[in-house]
Protein backbone atom coordinates (compact mmCIF):
# COMPACT_ATOMS: atom_id res chain seq x y z
CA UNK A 1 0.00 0.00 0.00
CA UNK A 2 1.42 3.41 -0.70
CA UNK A 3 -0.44 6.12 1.94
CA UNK A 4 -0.36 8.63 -0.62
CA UNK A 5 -2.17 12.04 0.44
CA UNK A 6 -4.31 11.79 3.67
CA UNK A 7 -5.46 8.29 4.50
CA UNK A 8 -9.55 7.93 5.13
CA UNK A 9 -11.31 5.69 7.30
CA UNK A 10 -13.21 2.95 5.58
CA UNK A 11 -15.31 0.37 7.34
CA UNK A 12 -14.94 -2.92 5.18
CA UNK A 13 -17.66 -6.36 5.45
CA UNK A 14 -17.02 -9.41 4.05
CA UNK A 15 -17.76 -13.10 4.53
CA UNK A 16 -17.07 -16.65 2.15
CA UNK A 17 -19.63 -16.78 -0.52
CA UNK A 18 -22.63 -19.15 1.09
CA UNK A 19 -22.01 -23.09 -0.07
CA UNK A 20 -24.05 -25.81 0.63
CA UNK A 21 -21.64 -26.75 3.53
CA UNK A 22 -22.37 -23.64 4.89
CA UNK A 23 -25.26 -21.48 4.00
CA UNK A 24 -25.25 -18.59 6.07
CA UNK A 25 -21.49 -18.12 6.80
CA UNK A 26 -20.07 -15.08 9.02
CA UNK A 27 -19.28 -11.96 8.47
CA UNK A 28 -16.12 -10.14 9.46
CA UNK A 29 -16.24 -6.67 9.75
CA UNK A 30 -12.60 -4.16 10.19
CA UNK A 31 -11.49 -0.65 9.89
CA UNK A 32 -9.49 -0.03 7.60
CA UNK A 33 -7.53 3.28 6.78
CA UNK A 34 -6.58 3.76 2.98
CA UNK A 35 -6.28 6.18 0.61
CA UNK A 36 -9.39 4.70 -1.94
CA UNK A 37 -11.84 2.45 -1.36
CA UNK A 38 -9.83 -0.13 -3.87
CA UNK A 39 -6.87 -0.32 -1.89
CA UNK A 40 -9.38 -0.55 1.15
CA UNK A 41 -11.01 -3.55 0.12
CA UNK A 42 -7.46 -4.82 -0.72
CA UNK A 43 -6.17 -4.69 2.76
CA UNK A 44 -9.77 -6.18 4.20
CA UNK A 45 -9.01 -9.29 1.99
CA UNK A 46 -4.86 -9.32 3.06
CA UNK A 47 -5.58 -9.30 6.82
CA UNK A 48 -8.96 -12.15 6.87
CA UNK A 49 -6.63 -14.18 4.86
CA UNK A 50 -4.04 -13.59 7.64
CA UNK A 51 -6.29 -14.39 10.36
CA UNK A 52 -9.06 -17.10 8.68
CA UNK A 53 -9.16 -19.36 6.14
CA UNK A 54 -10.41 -16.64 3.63
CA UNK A 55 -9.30 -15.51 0.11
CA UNK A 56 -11.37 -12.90 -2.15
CA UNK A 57 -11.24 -15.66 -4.53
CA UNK A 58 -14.13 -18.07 -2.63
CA UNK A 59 -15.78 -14.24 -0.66
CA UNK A 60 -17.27 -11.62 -1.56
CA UNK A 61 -17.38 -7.92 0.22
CA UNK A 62 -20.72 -6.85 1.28
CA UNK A 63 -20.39 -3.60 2.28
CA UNK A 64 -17.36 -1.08 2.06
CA UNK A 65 -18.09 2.31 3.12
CA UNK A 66 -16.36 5.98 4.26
CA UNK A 67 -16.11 6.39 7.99
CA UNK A 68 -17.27 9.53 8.99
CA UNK A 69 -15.76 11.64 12.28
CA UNK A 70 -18.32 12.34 14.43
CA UNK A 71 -16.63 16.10 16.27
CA UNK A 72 -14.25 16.80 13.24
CA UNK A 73 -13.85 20.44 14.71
CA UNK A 74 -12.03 19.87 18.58
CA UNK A 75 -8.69 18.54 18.73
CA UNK A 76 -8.61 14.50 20.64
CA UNK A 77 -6.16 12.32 21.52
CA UNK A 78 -5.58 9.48 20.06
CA UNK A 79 -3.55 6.36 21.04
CA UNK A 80 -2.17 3.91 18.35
CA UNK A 81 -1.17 0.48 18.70
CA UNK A 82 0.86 -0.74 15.59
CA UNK A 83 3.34 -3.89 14.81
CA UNK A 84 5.31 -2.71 11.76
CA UNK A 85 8.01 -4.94 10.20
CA UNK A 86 11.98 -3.56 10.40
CA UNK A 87 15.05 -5.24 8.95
CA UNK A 88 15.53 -6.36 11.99
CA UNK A 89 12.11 -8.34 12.51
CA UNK A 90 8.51 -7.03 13.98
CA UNK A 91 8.03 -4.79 16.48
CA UNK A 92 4.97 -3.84 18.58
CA UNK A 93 4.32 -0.05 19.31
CA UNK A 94 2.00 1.93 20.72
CA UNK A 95 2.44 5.76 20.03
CA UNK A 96 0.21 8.86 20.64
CA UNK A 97 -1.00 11.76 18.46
CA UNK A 98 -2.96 14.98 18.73
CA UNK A 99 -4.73 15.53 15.56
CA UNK A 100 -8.84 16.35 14.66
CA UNK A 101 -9.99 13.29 12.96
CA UNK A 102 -9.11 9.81 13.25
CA UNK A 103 -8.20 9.25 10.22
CA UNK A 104 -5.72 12.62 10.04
CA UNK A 105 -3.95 10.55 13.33
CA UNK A 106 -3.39 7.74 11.43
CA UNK A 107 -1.97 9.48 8.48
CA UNK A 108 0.61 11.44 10.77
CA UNK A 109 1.22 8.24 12.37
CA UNK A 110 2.43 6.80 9.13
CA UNK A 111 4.87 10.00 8.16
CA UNK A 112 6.18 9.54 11.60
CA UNK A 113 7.46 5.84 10.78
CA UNK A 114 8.43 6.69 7.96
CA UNK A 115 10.86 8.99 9.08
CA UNK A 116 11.83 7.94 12.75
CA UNK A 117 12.00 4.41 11.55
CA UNK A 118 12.08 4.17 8.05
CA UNK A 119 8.99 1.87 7.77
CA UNK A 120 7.20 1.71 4.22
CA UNK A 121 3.56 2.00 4.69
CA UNK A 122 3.15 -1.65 3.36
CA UNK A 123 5.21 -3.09 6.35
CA UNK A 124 3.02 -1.35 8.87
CA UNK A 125 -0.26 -2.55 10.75
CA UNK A 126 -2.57 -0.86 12.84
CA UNK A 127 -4.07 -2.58 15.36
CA UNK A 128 -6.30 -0.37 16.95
CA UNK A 129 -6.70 3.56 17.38
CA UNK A 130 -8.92 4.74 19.91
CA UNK A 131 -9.17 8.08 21.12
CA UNK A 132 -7.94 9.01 24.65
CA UNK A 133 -8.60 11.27 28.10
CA UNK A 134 -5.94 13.48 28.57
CA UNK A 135 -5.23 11.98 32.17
CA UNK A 136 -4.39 8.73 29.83
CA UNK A 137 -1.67 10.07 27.82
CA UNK A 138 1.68 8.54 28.52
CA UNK A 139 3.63 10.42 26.00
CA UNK A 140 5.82 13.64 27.16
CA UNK A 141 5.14 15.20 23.60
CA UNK A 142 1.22 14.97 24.13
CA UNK A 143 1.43 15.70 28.00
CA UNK A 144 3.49 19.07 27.64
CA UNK A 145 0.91 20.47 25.61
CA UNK A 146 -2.27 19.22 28.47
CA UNK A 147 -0.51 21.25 31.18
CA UNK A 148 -2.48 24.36 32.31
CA UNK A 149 0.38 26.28 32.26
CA UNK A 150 0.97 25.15 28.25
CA UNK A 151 1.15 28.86 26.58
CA UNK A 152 1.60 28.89 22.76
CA UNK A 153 4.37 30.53 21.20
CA UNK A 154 1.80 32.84 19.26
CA UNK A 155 -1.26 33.95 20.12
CA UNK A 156 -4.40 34.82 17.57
CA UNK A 157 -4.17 38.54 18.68
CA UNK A 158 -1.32 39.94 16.67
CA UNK A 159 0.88 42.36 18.95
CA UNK A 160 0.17 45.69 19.68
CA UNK A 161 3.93 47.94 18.66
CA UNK A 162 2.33 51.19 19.39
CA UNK A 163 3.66 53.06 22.20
């Protein structure tokens, strides 16, 4: 997968076409963060395979729709847990972003490996994203800017010169 632009938030169902073995088989439901639907249903189909006998080959995707945020105006945070693949073998992570969306969090999470780690976008996994109190954050980075005391470098009001 290349995460090309700003990743989106798709919610991807699938399930083995019904047989006479099984009629009414189950369906598997993930969230998946891609740049198109395409690649979306793409990466639904790599990770069933991964974790049941599945292949788009015998299944079919029922549904595959666009996630929408539900407050995409006030700033969350958001913790991420991730395995990504290294030269040196996988690795389990769990990092921590301040962004408006979800699916914005996700996309800075993936620049971030990228350049602390140099981890392609294919080698990388979320796990799970969930958004988080701000008496749950962990991360320095995220708790300096919590702190009542926090004061921006610049303010909205530009300075006043005149004297």
């Amino acid at each position: 997968m290349k995460a090309s632009g700003t990743l989106r938030e798709y919610k991807v169902v699938g399930r083995l076409l019904p047989s006479a073995k099984n009629p009414t088989p189950p369906l598997y439901r993930m969230r998946i963060f891609a740049p198109n639907h395409v690649v979306a249903k793409s990466r639904f189909w790599y990770f069933v395979s991964q974790l049941r006998k599945m292949k788009k080959a015998n299944g079919e995707t029922v549904y595959c729709g666009l996630v929408h945020e539900k407050t995409p105006l006030k700033v969350k945070n958001f913790g991420i847990w991730l395995r990504y693949d290294s030269r040196s073998g996988t690795h389990n992570m769990y990092r921590e972003y301040r962004d408006l969306t979800t699916s914005a969090a996700v996309t800075q999470c993936y620049r971030d490996m990228g350049a602390r780690h140099r981890a392609r976008a294919h080698s990388i996994h979320i796990m799970k994203v969930q958004e988080i109190a701000a008496n749950k954050c962990r991360r320095p980075a995220i708790k300096q800017v919590l702190r009542r005391q926090h004061k921006p470098r610049f303010t909205t009001k530009r300075p006043n010169t005149f004297f």
